[in-house]
Protein backbone atom coordinates (compact mmCIF):
# COMPACT_ATOMS: atom_id res chain seq x y z
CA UNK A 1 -53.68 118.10 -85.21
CA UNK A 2 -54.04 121.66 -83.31
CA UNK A 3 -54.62 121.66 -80.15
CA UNK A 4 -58.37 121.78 -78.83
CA UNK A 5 -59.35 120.17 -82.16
CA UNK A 6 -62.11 117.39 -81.71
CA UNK A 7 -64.10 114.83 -83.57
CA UNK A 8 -63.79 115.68 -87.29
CA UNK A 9 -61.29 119.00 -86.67
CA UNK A 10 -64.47 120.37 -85.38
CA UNK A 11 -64.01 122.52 -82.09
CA UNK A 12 -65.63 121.37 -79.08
CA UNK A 13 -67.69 124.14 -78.87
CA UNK A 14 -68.64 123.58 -82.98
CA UNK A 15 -69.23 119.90 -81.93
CA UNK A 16 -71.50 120.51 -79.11
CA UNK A 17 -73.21 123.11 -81.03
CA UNK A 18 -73.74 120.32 -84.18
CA UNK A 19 -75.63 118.11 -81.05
CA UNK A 20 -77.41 120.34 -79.58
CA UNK A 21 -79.20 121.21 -82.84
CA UNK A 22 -79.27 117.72 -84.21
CA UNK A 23 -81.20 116.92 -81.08
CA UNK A 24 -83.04 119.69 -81.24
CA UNK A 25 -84.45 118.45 -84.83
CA UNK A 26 -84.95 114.46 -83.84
CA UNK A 27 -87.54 116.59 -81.13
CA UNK A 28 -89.30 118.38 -83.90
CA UNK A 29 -89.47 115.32 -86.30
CA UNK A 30 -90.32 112.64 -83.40
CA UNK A 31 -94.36 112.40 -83.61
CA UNK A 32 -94.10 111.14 -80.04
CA UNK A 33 -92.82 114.71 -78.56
CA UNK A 34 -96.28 116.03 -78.26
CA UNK A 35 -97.74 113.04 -76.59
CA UNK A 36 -94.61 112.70 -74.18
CA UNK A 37 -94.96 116.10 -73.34
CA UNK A 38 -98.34 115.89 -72.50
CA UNK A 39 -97.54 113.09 -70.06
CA UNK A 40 -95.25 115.03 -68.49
CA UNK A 41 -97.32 118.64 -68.27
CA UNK A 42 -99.97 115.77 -66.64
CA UNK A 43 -97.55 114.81 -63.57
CA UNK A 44 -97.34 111.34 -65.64
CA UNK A 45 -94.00 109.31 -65.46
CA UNK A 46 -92.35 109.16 -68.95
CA UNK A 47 -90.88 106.53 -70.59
CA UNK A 48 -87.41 106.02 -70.91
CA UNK A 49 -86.20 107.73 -74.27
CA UNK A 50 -82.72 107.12 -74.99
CA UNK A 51 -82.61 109.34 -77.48
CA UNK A 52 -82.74 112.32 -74.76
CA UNK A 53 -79.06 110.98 -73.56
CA UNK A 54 -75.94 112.96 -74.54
CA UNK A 55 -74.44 109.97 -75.36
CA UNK A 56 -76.85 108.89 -77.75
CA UNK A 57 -76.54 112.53 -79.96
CA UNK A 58 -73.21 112.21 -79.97
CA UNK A 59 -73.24 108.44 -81.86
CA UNK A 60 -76.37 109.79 -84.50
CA UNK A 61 -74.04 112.54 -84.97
CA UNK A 62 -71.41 110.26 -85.64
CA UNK A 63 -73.38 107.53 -87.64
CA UNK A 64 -74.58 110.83 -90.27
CA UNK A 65 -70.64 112.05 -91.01
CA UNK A 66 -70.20 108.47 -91.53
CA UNK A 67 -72.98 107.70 -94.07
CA UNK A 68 -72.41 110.79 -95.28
CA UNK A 69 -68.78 110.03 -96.18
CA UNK A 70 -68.97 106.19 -97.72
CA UNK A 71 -67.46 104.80 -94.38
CA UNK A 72 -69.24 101.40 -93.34
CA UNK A 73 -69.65 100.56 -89.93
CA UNK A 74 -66.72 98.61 -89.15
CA UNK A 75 -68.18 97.30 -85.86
CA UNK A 76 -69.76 93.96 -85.18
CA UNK A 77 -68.83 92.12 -88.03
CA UNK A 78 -69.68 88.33 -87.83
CA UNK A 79 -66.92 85.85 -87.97
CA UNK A 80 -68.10 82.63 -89.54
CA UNK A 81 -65.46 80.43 -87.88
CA UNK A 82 -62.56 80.20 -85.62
CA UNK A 83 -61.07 83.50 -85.66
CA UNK A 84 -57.11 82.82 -86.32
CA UNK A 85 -54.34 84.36 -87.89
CA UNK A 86 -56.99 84.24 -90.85
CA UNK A 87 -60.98 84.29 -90.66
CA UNK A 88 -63.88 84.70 -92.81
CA UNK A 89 -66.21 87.35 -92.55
CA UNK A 90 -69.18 87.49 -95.23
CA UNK A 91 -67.74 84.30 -96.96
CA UNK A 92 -64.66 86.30 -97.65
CA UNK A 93 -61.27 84.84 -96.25
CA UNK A 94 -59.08 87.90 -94.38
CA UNK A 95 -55.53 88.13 -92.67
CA UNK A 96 -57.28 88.66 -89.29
CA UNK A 97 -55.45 91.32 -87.03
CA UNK A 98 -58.54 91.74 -84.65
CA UNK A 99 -58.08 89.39 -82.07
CA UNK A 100 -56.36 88.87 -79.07
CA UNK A 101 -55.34 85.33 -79.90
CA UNK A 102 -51.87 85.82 -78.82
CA UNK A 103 -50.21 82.44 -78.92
CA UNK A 104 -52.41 81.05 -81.54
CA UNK A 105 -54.27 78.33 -78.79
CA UNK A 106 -57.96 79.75 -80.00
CA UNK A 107 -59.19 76.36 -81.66
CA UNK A 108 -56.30 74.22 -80.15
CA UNK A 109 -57.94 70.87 -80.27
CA UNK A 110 -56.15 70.09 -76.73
CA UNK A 111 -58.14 72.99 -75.68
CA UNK A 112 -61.63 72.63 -77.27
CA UNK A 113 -61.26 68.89 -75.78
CA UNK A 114 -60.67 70.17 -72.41
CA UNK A 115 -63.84 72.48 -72.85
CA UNK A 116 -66.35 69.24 -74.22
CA UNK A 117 -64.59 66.74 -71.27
CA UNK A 118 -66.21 69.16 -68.69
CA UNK A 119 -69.24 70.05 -70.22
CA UNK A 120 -69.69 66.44 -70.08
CA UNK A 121 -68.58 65.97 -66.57
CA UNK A 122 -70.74 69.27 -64.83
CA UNK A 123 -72.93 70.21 -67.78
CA UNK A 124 -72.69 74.12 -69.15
CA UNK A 125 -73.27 75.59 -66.06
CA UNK A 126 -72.17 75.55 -62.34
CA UNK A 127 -75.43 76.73 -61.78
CA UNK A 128 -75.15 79.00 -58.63
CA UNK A 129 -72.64 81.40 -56.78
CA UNK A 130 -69.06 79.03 -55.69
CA UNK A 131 -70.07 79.93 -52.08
CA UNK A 132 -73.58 78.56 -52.65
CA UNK A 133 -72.71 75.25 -54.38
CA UNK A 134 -70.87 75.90 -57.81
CA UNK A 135 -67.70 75.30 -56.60
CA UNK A 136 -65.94 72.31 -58.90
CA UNK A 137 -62.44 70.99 -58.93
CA UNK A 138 -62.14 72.99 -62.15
CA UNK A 139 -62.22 76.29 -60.56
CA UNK A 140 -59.62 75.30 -57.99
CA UNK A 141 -57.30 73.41 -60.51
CA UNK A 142 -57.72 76.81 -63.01
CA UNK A 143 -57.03 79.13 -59.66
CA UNK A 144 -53.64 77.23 -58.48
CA UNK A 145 -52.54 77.23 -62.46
CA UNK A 146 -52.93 81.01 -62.45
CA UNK A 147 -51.29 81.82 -59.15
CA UNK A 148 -48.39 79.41 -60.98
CA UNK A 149 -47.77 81.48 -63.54
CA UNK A 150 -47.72 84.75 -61.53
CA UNK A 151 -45.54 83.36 -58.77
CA UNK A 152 -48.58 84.48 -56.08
CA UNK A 153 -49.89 82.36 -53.25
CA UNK A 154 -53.03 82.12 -55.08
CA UNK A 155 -55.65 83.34 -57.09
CA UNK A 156 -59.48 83.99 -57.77
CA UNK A 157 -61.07 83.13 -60.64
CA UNK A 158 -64.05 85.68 -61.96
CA UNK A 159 -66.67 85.50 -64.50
CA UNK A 160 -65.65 88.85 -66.27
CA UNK A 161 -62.38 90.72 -67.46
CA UNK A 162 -64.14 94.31 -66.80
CA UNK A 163 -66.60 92.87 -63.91
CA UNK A 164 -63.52 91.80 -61.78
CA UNK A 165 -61.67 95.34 -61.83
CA UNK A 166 -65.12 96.89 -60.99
CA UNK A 167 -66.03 94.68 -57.81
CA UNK A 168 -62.17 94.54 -56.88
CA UNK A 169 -61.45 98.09 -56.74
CA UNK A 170 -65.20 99.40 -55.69
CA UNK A 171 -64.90 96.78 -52.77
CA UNK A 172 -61.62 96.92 -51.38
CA UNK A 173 -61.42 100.79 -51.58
CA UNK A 174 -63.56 103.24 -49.89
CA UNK A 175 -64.50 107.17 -49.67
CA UNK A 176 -61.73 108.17 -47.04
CA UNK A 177 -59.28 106.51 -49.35
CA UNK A 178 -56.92 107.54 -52.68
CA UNK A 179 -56.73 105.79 -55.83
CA UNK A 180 -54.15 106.96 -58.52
CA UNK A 181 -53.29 105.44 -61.99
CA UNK A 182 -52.10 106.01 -65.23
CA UNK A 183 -54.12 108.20 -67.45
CA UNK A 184 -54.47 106.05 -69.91
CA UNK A 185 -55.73 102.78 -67.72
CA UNK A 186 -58.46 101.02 -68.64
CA UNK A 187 -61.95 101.86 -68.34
CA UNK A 188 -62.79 98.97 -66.10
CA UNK A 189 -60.63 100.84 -63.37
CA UNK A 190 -61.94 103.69 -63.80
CA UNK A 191 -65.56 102.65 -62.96
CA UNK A 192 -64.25 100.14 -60.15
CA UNK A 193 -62.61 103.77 -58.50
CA UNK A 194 -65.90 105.58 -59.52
CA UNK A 195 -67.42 102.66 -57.41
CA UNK A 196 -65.46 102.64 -54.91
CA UNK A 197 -66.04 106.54 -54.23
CA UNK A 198 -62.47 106.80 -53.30
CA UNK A 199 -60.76 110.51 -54.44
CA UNK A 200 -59.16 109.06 -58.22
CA UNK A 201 -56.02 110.61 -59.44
CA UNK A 202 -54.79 110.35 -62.73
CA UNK A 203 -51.12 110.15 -63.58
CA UNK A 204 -48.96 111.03 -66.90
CA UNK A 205 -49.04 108.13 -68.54
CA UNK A 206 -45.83 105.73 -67.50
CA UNK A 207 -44.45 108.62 -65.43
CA UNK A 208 -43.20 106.78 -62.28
CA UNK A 209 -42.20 110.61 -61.41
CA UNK A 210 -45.66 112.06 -61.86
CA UNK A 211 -47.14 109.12 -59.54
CA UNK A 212 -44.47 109.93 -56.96
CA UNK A 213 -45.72 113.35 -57.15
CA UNK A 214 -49.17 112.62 -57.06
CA UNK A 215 -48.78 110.15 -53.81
CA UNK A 216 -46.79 112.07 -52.02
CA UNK A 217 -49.28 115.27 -52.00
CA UNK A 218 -52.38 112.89 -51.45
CA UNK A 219 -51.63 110.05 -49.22
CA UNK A 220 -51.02 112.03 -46.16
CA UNK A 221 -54.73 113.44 -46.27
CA UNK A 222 -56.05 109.53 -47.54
CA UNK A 223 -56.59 106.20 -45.36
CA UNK A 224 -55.41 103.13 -47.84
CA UNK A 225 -54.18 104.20 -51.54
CA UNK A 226 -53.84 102.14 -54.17
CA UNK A 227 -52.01 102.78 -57.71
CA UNK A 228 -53.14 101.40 -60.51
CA UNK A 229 -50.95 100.37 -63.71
CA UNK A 230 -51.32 98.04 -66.60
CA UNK A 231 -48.48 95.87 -67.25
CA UNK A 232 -48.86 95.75 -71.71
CA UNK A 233 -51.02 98.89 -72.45
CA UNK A 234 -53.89 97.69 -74.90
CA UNK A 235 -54.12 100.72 -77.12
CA UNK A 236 -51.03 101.40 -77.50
CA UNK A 237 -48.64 98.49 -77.11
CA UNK A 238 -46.13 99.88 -74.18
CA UNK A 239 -45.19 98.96 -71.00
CA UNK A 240 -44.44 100.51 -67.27
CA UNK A 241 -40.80 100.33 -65.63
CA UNK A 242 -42.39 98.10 -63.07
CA UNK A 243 -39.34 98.42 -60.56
CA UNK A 244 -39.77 101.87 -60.57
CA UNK A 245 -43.74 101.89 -59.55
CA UNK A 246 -42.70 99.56 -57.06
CA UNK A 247 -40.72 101.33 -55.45
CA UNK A 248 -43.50 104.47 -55.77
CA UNK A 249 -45.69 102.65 -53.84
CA UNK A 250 -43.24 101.22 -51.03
CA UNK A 251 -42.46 104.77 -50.47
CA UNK A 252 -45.70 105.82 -50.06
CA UNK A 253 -47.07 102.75 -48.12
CA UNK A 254 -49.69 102.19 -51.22
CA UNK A 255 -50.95 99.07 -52.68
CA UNK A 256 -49.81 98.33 -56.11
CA UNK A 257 -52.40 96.65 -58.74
CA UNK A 258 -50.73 95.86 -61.86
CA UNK A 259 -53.40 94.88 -64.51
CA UNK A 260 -52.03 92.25 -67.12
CA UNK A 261 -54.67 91.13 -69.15
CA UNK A 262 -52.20 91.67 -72.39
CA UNK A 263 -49.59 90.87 -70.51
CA UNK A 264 -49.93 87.20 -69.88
CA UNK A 265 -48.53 84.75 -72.79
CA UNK A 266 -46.92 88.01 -74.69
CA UNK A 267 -44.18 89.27 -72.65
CA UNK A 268 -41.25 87.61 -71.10
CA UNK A 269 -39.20 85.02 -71.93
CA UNK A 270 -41.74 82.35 -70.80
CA UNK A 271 -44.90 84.47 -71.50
CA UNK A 272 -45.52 84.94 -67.78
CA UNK A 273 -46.20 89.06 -67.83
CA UNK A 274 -44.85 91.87 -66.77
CA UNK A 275 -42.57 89.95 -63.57
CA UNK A 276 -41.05 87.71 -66.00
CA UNK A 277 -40.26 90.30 -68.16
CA UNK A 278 -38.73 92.48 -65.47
CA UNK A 279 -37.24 90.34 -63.17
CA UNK A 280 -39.19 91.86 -60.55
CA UNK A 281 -40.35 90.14 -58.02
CA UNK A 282 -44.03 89.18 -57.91
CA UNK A 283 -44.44 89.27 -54.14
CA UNK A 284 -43.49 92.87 -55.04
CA UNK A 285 -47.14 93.48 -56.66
CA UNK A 286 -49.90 93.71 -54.31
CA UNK A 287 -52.95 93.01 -56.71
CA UNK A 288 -51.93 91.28 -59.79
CA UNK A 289 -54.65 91.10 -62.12
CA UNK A 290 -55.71 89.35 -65.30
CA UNK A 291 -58.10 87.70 -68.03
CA UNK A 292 -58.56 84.72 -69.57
CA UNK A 293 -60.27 86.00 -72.41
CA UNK A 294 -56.86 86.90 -74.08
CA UNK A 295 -53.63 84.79 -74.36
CA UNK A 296 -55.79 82.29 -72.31
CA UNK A 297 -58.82 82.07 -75.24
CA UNK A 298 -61.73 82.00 -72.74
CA UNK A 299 -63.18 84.59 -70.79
CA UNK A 300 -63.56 85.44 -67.57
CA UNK A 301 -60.97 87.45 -65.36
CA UNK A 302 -59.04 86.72 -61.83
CA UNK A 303 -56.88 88.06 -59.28
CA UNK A 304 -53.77 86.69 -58.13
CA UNK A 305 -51.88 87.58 -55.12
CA UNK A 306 -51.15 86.55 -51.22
CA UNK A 307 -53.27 83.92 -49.62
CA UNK A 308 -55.00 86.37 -47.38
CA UNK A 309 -56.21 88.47 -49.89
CA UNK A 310 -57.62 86.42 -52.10
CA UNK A 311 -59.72 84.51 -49.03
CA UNK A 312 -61.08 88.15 -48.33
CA UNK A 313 -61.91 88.45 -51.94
CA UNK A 314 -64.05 84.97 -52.21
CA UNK A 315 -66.11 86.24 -49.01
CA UNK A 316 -66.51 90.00 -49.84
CA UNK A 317 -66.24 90.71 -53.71
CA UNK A 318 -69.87 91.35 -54.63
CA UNK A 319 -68.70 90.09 -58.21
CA UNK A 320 -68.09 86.92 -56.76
CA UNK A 321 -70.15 86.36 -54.00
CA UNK A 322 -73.01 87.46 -55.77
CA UNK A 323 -72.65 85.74 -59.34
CA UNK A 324 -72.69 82.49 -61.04
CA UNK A 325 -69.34 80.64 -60.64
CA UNK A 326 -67.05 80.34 -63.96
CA UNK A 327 -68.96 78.29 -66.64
CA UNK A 328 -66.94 74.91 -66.26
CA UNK A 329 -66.18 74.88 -69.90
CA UNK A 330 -64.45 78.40 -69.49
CA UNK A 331 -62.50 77.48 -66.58
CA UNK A 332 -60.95 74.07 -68.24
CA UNK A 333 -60.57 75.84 -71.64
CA UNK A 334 -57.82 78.28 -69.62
CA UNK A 335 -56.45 75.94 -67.79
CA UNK A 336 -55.83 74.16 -70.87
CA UNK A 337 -54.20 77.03 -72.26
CA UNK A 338 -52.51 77.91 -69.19
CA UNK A 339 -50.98 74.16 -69.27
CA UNK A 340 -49.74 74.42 -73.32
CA UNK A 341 -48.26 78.19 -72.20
CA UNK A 342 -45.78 76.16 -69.78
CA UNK A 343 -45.06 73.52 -72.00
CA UNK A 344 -44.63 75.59 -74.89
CA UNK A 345 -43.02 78.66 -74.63
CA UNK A 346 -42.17 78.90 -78.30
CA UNK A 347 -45.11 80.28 -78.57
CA UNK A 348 -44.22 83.20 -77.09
CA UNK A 349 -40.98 83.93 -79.03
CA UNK A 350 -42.67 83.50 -82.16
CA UNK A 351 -45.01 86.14 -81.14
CA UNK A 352 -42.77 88.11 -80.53
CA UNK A 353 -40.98 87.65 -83.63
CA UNK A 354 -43.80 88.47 -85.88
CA UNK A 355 -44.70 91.86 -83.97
CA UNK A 356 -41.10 92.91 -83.91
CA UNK A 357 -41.45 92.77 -87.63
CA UNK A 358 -44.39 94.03 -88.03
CA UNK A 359 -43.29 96.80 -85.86
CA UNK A 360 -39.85 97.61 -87.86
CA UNK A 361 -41.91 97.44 -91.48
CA UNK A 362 -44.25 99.90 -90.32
CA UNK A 363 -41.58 102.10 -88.75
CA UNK A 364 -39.54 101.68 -92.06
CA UNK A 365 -42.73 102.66 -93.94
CA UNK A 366 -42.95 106.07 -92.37
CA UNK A 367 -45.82 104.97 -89.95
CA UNK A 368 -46.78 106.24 -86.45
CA UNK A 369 -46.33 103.60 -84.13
CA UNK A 370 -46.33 105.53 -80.99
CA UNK A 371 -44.78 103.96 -78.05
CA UNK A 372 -45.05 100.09 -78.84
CA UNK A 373 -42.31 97.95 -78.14
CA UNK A 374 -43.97 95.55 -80.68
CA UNK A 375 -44.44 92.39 -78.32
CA UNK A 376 -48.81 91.90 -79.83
CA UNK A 377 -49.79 95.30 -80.08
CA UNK A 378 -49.18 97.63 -82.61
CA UNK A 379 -51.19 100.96 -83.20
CA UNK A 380 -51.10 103.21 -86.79
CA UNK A 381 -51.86 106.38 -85.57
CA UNK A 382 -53.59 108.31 -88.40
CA UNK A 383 -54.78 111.59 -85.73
CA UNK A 384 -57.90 111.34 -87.18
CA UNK A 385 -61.22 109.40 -86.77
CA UNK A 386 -62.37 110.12 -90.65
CA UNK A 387 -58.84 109.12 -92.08
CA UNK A 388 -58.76 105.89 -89.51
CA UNK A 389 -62.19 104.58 -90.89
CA UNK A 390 -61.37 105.14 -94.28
CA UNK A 391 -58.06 102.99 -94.04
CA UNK A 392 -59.97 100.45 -92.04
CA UNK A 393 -62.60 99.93 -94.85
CA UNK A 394 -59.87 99.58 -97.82
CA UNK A 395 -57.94 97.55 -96.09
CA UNK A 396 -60.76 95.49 -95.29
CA UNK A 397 -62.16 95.36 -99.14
CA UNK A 398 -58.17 94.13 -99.76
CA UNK A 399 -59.04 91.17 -97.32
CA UNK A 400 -57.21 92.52 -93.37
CA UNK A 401 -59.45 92.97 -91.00
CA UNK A 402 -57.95 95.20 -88.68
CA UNK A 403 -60.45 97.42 -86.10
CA UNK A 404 -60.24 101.15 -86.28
CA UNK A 405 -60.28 103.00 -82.75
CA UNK A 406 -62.23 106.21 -83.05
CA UNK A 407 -63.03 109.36 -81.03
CA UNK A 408 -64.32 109.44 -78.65
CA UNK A 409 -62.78 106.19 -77.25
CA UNK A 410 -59.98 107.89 -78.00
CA UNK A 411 -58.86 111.49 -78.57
CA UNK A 412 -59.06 112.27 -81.84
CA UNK A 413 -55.80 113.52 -82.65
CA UNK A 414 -54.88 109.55 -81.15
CA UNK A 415 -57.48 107.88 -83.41
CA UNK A 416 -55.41 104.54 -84.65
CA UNK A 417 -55.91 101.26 -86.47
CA UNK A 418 -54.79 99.00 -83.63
CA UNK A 419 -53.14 96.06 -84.75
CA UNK A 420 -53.14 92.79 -83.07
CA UNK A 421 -49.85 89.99 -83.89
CA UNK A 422 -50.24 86.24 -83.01
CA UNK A 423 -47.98 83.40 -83.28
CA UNK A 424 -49.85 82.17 -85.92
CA UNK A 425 -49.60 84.89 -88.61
CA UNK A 426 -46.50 83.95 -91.02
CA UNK A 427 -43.61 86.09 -91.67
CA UNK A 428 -45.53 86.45 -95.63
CA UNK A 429 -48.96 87.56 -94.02
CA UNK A 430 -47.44 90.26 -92.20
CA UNK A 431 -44.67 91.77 -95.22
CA UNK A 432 -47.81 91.92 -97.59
CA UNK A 433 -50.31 93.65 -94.60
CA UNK A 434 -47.64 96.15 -94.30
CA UNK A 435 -47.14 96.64 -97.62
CA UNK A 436 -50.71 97.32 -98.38
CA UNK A 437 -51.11 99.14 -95.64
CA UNK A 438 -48.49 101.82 -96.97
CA UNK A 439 -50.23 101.85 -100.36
CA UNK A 440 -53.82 102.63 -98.94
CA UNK A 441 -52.17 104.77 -96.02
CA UNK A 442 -50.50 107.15 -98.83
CA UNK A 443 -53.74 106.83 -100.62
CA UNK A 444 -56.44 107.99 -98.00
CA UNK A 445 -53.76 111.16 -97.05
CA UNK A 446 -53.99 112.16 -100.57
CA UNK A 447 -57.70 112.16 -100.24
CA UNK A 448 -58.21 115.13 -97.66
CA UNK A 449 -61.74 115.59 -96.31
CA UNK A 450 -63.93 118.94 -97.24
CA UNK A 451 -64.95 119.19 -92.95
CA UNK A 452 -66.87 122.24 -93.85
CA UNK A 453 -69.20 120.13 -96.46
CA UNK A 454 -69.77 117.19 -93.74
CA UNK A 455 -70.85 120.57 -91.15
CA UNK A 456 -73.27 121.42 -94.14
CA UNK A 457 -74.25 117.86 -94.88
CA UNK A 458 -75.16 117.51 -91.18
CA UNK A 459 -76.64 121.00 -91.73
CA UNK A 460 -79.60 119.50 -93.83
CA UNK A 461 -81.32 117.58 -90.81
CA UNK A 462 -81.60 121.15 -88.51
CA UNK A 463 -85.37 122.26 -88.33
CA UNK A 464 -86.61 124.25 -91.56
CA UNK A 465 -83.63 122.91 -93.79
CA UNK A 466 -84.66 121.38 -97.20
């Protein structure tokens, strides 16, 4: 892809003009304009229109190339069961490679059982904030579990994955302080440093180096500083030299937060994260953080680390302080998991095993597989949004259901298939995906896209076009 390409090999500028005028038309054809105008020209407050928002133009825009081109939405499909290693979606039966179902405990009748025993015992809900009254021995017994498995003092148990980086970082961080991460972190860190109103740094992404850098210009001029890594990058499957960010932070007397939602149950030798896999220390890691919506099959998210942090965080973190406690169903359902994680850490290898071969089959086949080390997560890079929906859908109608990941969550010359292994899919299920995936890969390249008809296509909805 050349560089300063965009969504569809349009230029930005092309792009931005394509909005602007598709905006410009929804206007013209909305019978409402007139009226709202009027309201406004009459010092009335208008209604919210979401149409008005950037945002919004950008998905029409979107949604019309896709129509336009025979690509299905391949978003919010229902799942009529458990989604394993297999599912069924419309009544068909699909390889499922959508889920982050790690170690195959999503349906684990020890775990369901654990859910129902304490629904029965405390109902569906706590019922009010844990410093209120919805503290229950579940919480605690889930919380001394987690800080187990991450070799921390303890932990803190939250009722969201993306909610707990957001009040974490936005609380503990403030305006006369630095936050720097890796450019390709997650977006729940970004808004928790967007929160916090702390200066926010991005980094190249794994470069210990480039933090270094980064630190050593900005921490002089900062109060606290924090740097922000993920232990098992999400979109693309890779991981940090943790040794080597912590000693980047030691030098620069900053906090180190090591997110490893994807890390927990997929890498190390006992599935423990990115300290396990390491041999680092984890009283090395400041702020370890987690979910339990992954490996775990719950949801929910927590923070493990010393004693005196997390007591802060139970009295202070708005998120906490200020929500409903962990469903008690949720809580038991990971700790559950959590328990069958220790006991079982074949789980782990056999991950492992399957992604490794998924990951050499896919190499072997010519594919891009960007930086992956193949331990759940493997990404097909196709560089393009158009060519990633298009394999998405014929893989689908071939029964594997695999997610495309499209600008602008991504650039687009990094649009991807992301592929997601568990200990459940057989050696067989994985040799035929990546066999059909080569077939309909070499199938939608030799199917190029006319971009200049889908720019005329959109064309047609402009004011005065027939």
């Amino acid at each position: 892809m050349q560089a300063g390409r965009n969504l569809f090999g349009l230029s930005a500028q092309a792009k931005a003009r394509l909005i602007e005028k598709l905006s410009a038309a929804a206007v013209t054809r909305n019978s409402s304009a007139p009226a709202r105008r009027a309201e406004a020209d009459e010092g009335i407050p208008q209604r919210l229109d979401v149409t008005e928002l950037e945002s919004f133009r950008e998905i029409r825009l979107i949604q019309e190339a896709a129509d336009y081109l025979g690509i299905g939405d391949p978003f919010f499909r229902v799942h009529e069961g458990v989604a394993a290693a297999e599912t069924v979606i419309d009544g068909q039966t699909c390889v499922n490679f959508a889920s982050y179902n790690y170690i195959g405990l999503n349906g684990d009748p020890r775990v369901a059982a654990a859910a129902k025993a304490a629904i029965d015992r405390y109902g569906t809900s706590v019922s009010a904030s844990r410093p209120v009254s919805g503290e229950r021995p579940v919480h605690r017994d889930l919380e001394c579990a987690l800080a187990r498995v991450h070799g921390t003092e303890d932990s803190i148990a939250l009722v969201g994955g993306h909610s707990t980086n957001v009040t974490v970082i936005g609380h503990l961080l403030g305006r006369n302080d630095v936050i720097v991460h890796d450019a390709l972190i997650h977006n729940s860190i970004v808004q928790g440093a967007i929160l916090s109103g702390a200066r926010r740094v991005p980094f190249r992404h794994l470069d210990a180096d480039a933090a270094d850098k980064v630190l050593a210009e900005a921490r002089p001029r900062h109060g606290h500083a924090l740097l922000v890594i993920e232990g098992h990058y999400s979109m693309d499957g890779d991981v940090p030299d943790l040794a080597a960010f912590v000693a980047v932070a030691r030098r620069h007397r900053a906090w180190l937060m090591v997110d490893d939602a994807h890390a927990l149950g997929v890498l190390g030798p006992r599935g423990f994260g990115s300290a396990d896999l390491s041999g680092v220390d984890p009283g090395e890691v400041d702020i370890w953080m987690g979910t339990l919506s992954k490996a775990l099959v719950s949801c929910g998210g927590y923070i493990a680390g010393r004693k005196d942090l997390i007591e802060y965080l139970k009295r202070m973190a708005p998120g906490f302080v200020f929500s409903v406690g962990l469903a008690p169903a949720a809580a038991a359902a990971a700790l559950a998991a959590i328990e069958i994680l220790e006991q079982e850490p074949e789980r782990v290898h056999r991950l492992n095993k399957r992604a490794a071969l998924f990951l050499r089959l896919a190499r072997e086949g010519g594919l891009d597989v960007g930086g992956s080390i193949g331990a759940a997560i493997v990404p097909i890079i196709t560089g393009s949004s158009i060519r990633a929906a298009r394999l998405a859908q014929a893989l689908f109608q071939r029964g594997i259901n695999v997610q495309p990941i499209l600008y602008p969550a991504v650039p687009e010359r990094a649009a991807r298939l992301r592929f997601f292994l568990t200990a459940d899919h057989t050696e067989a299920q994985i040799s035929d995906a990546v066999a059909v995936l080569l077939e309909e890969e070499r199938a939608v390249a030799n199917a190029p896209t006319d971009l200049a008809a889908v720019a005329r296509h959109l064309g047609r909805f402009l004011p005065g076009a027939r």
